[in-house]
N, C-alpha and C. Protein backbone atom coordinates (compact mmCIF):
# COMPACT_ATOMS: atom_id res chain seq x y z
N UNK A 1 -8.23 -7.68 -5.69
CA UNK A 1 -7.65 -8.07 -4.44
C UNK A 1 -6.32 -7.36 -4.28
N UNK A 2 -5.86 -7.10 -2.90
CA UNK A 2 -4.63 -6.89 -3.12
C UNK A 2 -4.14 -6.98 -1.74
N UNK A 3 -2.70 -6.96 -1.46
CA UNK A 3 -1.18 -8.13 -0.69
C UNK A 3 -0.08 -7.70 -0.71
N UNK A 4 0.72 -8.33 -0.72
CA UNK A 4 2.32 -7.77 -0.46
C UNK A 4 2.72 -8.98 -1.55
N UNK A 5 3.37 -8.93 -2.13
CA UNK A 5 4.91 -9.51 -2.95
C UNK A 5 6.00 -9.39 -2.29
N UNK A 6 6.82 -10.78 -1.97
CA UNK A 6 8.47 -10.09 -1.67
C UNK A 6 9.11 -10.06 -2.97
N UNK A 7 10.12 -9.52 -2.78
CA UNK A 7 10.93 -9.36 -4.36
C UNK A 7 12.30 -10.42 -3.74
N UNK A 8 13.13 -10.83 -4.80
CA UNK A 8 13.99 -11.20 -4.66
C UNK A 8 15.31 -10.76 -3.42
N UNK A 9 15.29 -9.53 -2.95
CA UNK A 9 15.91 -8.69 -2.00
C UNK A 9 15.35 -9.08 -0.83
N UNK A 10 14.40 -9.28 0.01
CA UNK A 10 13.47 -9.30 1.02
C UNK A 10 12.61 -8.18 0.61
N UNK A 11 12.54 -6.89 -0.54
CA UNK A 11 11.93 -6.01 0.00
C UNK A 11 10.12 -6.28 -0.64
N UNK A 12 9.30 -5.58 -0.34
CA UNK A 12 8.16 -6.17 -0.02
C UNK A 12 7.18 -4.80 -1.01
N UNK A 13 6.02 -5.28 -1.97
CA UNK A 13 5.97 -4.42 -2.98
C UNK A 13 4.28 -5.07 -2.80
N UNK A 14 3.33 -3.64 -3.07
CA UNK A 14 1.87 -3.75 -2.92
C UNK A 14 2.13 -4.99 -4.18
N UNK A 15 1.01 -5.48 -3.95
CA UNK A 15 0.57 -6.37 -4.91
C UNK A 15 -0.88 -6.41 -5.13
N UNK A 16 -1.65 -6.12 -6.02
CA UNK A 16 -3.05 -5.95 -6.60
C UNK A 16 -3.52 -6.94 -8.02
N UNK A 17 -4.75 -7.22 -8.38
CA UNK A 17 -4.63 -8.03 -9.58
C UNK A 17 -6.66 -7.63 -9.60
N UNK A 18 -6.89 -7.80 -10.47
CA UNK A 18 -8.23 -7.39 -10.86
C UNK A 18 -8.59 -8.57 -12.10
N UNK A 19 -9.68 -9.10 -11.79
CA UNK A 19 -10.41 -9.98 -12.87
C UNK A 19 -11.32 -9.94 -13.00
N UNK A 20 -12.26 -10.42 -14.74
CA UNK A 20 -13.26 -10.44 -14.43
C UNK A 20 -14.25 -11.92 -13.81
N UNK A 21 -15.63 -11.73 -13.83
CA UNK A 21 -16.21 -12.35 -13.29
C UNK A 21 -16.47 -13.46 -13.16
N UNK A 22 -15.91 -14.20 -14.54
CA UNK A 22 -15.29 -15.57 -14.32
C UNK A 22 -13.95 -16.23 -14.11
N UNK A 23 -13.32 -15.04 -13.65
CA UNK A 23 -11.86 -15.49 -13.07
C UNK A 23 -10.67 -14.84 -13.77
N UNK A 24 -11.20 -14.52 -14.93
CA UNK A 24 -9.83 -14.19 -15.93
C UNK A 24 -9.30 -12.88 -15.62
N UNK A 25 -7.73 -12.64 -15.35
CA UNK A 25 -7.42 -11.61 -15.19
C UNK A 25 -7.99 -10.53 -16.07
N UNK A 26 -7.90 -9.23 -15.81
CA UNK A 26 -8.52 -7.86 -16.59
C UNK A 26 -7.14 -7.38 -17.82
N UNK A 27 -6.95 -7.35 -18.64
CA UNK A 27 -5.79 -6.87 -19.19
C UNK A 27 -6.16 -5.65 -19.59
N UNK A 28 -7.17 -4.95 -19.03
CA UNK A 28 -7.15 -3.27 -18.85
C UNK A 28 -6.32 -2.81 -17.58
N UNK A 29 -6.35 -3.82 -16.66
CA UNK A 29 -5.59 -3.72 -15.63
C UNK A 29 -4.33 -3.77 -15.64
N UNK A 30 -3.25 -2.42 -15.43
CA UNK A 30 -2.21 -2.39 -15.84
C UNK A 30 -1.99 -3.56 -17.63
N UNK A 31 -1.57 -4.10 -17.42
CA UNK A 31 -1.12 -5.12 -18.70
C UNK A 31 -1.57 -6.51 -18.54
N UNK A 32 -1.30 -7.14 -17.28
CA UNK A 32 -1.72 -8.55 -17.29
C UNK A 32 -2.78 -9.14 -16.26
N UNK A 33 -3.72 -7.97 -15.83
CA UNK A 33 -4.11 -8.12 -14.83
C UNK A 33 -3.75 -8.27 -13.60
N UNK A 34 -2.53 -7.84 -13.16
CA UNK A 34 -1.85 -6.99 -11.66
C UNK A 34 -0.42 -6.18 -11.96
N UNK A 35 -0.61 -5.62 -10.75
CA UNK A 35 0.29 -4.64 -10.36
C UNK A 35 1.18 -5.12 -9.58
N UNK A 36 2.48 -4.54 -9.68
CA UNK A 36 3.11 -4.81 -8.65
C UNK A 36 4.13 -3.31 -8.39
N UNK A 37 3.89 -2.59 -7.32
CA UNK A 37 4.24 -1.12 -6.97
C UNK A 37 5.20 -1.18 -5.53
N UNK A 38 6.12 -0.76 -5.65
CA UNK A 38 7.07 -0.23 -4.43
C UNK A 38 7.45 1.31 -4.88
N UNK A 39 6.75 2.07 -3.24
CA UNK A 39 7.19 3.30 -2.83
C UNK A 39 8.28 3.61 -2.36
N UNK A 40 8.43 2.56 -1.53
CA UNK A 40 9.63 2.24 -0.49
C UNK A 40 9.95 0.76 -0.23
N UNK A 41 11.31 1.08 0.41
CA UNK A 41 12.02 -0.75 0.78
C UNK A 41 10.29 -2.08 0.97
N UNK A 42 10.00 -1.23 1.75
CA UNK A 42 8.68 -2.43 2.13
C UNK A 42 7.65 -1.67 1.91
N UNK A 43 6.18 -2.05 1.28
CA UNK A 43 5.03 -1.66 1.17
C UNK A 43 4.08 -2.38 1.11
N UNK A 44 3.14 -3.09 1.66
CA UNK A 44 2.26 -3.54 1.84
C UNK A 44 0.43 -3.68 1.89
N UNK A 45 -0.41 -3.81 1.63
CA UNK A 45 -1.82 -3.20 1.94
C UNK A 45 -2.41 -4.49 2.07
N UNK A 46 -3.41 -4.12 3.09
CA UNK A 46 -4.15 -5.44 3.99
C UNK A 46 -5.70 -4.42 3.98
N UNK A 47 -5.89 -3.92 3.15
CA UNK A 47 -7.51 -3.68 3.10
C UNK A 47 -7.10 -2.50 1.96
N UNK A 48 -8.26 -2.55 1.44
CA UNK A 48 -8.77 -2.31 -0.08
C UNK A 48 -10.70 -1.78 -0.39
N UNK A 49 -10.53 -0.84 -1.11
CA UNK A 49 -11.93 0.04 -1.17
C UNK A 49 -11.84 0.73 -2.59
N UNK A 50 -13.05 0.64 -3.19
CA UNK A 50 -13.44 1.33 -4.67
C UNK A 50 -14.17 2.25 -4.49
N UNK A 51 -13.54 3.82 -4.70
CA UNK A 51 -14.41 5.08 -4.79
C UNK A 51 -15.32 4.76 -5.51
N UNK A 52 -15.92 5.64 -5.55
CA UNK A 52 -17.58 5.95 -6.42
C UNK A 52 -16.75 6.39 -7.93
N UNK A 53 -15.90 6.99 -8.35
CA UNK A 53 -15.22 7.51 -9.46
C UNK A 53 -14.44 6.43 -9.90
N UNK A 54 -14.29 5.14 -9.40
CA UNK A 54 -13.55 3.85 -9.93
C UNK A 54 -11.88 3.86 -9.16
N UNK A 55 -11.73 5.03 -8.62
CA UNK A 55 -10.42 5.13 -8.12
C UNK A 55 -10.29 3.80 -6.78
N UNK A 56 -9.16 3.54 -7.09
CA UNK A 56 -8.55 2.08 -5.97
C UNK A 56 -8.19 2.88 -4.48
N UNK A 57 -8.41 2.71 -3.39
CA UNK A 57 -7.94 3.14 -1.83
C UNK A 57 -7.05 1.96 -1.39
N UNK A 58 -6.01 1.68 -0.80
CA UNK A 58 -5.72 0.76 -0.39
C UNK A 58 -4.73 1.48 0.63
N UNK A 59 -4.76 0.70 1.90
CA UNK A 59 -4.39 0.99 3.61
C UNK A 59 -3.63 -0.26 3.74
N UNK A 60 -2.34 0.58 4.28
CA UNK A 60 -1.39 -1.30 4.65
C UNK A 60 -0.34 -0.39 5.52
N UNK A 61 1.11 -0.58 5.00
CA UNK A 61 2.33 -0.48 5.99
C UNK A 61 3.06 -0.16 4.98
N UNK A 62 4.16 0.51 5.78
CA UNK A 62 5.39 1.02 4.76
C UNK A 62 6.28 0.66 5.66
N UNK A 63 7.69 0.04 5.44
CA UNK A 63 9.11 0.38 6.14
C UNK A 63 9.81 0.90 5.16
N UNK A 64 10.97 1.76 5.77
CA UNK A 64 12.09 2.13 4.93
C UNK A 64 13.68 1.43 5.54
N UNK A 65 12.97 0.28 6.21
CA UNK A 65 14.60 -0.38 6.61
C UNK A 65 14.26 -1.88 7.03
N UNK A 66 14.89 -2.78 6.52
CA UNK A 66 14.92 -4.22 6.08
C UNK A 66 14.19 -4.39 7.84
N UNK A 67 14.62 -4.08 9.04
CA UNK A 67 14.20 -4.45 10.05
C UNK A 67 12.89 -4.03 10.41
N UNK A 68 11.88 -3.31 9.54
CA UNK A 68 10.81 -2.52 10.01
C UNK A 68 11.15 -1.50 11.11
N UNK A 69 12.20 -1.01 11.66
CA UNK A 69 11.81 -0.28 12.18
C UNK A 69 11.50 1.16 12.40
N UNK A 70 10.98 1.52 11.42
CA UNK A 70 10.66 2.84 10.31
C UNK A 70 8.99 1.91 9.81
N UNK A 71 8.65 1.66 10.25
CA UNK A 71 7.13 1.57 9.74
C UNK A 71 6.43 2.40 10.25
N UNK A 72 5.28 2.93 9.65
CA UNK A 72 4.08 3.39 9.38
C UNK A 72 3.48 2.62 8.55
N UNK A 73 2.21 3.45 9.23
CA UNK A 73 0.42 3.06 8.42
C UNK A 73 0.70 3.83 6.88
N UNK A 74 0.01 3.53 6.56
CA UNK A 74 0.40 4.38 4.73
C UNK A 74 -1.37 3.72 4.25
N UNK A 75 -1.68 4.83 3.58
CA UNK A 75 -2.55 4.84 2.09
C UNK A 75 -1.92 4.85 0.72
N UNK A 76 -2.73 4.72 -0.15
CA UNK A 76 -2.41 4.50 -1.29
C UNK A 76 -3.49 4.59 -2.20
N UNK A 77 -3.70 5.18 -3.04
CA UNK A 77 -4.72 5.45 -4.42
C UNK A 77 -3.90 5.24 -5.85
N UNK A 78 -5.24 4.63 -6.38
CA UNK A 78 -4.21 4.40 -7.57
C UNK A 78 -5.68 4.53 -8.46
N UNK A 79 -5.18 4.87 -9.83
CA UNK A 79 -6.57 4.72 -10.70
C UNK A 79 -7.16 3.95 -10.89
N UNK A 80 -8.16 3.82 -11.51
CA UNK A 80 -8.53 2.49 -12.37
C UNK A 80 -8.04 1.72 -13.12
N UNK A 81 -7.07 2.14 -13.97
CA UNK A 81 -6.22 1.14 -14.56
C UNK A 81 -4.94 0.75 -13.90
N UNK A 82 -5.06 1.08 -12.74
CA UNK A 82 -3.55 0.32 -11.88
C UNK A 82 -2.54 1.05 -11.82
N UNK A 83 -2.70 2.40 -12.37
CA UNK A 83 -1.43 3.19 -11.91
C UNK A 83 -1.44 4.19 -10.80
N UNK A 84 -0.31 4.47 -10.35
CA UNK A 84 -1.07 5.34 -8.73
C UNK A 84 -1.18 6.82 -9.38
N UNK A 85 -2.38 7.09 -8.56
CA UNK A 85 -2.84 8.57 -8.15
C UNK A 85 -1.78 9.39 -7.94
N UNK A 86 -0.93 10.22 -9.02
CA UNK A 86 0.04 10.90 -8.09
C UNK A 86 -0.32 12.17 -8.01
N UNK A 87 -2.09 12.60 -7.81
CA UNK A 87 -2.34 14.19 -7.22
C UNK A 87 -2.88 13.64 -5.62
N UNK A 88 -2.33 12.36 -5.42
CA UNK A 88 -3.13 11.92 -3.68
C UNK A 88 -1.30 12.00 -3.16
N UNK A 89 -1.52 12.83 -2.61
CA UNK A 89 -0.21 13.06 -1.19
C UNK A 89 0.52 13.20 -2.47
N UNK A 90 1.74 12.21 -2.44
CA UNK A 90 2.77 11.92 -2.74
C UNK A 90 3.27 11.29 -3.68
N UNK A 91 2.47 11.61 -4.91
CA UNK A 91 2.52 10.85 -6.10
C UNK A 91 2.12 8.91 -5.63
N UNK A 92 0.61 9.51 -4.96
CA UNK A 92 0.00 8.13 -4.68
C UNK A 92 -0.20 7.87 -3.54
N UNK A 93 0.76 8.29 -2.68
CA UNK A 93 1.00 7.43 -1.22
C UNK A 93 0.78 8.61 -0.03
N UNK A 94 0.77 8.20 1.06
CA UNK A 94 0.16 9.08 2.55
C UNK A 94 0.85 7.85 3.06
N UNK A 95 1.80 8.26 4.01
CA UNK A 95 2.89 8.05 5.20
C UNK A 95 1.96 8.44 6.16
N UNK A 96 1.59 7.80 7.10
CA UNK A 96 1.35 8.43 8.63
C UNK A 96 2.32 8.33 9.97
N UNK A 97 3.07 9.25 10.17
CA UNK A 97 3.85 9.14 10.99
C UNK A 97 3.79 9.40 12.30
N UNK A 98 3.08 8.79 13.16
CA UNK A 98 2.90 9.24 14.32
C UNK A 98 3.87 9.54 15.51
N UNK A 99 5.17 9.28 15.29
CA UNK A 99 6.25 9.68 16.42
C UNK A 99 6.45 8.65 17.10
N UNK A 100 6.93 8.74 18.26
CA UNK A 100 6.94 7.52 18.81
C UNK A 100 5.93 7.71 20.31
N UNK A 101 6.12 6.32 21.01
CA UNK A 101 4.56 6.01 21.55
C UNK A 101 4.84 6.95 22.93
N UNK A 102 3.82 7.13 24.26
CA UNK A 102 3.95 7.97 24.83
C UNK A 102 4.29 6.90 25.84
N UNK A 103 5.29 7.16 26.93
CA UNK A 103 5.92 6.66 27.94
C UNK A 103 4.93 5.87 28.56
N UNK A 104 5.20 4.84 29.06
CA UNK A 104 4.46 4.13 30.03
C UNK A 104 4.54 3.30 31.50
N UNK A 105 5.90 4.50 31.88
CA UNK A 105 6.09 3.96 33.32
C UNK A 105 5.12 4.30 33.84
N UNK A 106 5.34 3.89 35.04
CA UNK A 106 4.12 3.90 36.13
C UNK A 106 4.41 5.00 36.94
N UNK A 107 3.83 6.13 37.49
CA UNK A 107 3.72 7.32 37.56
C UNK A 107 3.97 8.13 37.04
N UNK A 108 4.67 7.98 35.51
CA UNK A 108 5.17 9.00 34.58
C UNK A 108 3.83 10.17 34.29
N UNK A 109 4.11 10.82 33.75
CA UNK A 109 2.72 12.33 33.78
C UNK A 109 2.53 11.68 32.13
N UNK A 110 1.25 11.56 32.00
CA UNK A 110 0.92 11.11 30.70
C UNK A 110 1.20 12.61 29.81
């Protein structure tokens, strides 16, 4: 599974945990059966996917300022044992930065 953690600061750190099938955390998984990873001030993931190679995908949010307003969408890969992928983007992570949104007065030229 995996979530957000706040930390003691407000700032906000993926949170992942892996068990097995009767509940018990994995202690192949990182050490105690979860992770807890910050790229940046805030990081988050709200959906989660297992490659065919065992590698972790996880899609959430990033801010780089206590107010969010510096968020993006962000990915994230991490291995199988809970540490991130750092030959995916950015030692793990993909920022999507789309700019900002396109005007929406009313006769403006799209």
């Amino acid at each position: 599974m995996a979530g957000k953690s706040k930390g003691p600061g407000g700032e906000t750190y993926i949170a992942m945990s892996r068990c097995s099938a009767d509940g018990v955390p994995d202690s192949t998984f990182d050490t105690e059966g979860k992770v807890l990873k910050q790229f940046v001030l805030h990081d988050f993931a709200n959906r989660i996917a297992l490659q065919a190679d065992g590698q972790i995908v996880l899609v959430g949010q990033r801010g780089t300022s206590n107010g969010w307003s510096t968020q993006a969408p962000s990915a994230y890969r991490f291995h199988a044992d809970g540490t991130p992928d750092s030959t995916f983007y950015l030692d793990g992570q993909r920022p999507f930065n789309y700019g900002a949104a396109p005007s929406t007065t009313p006769g403006a030229a799209p």
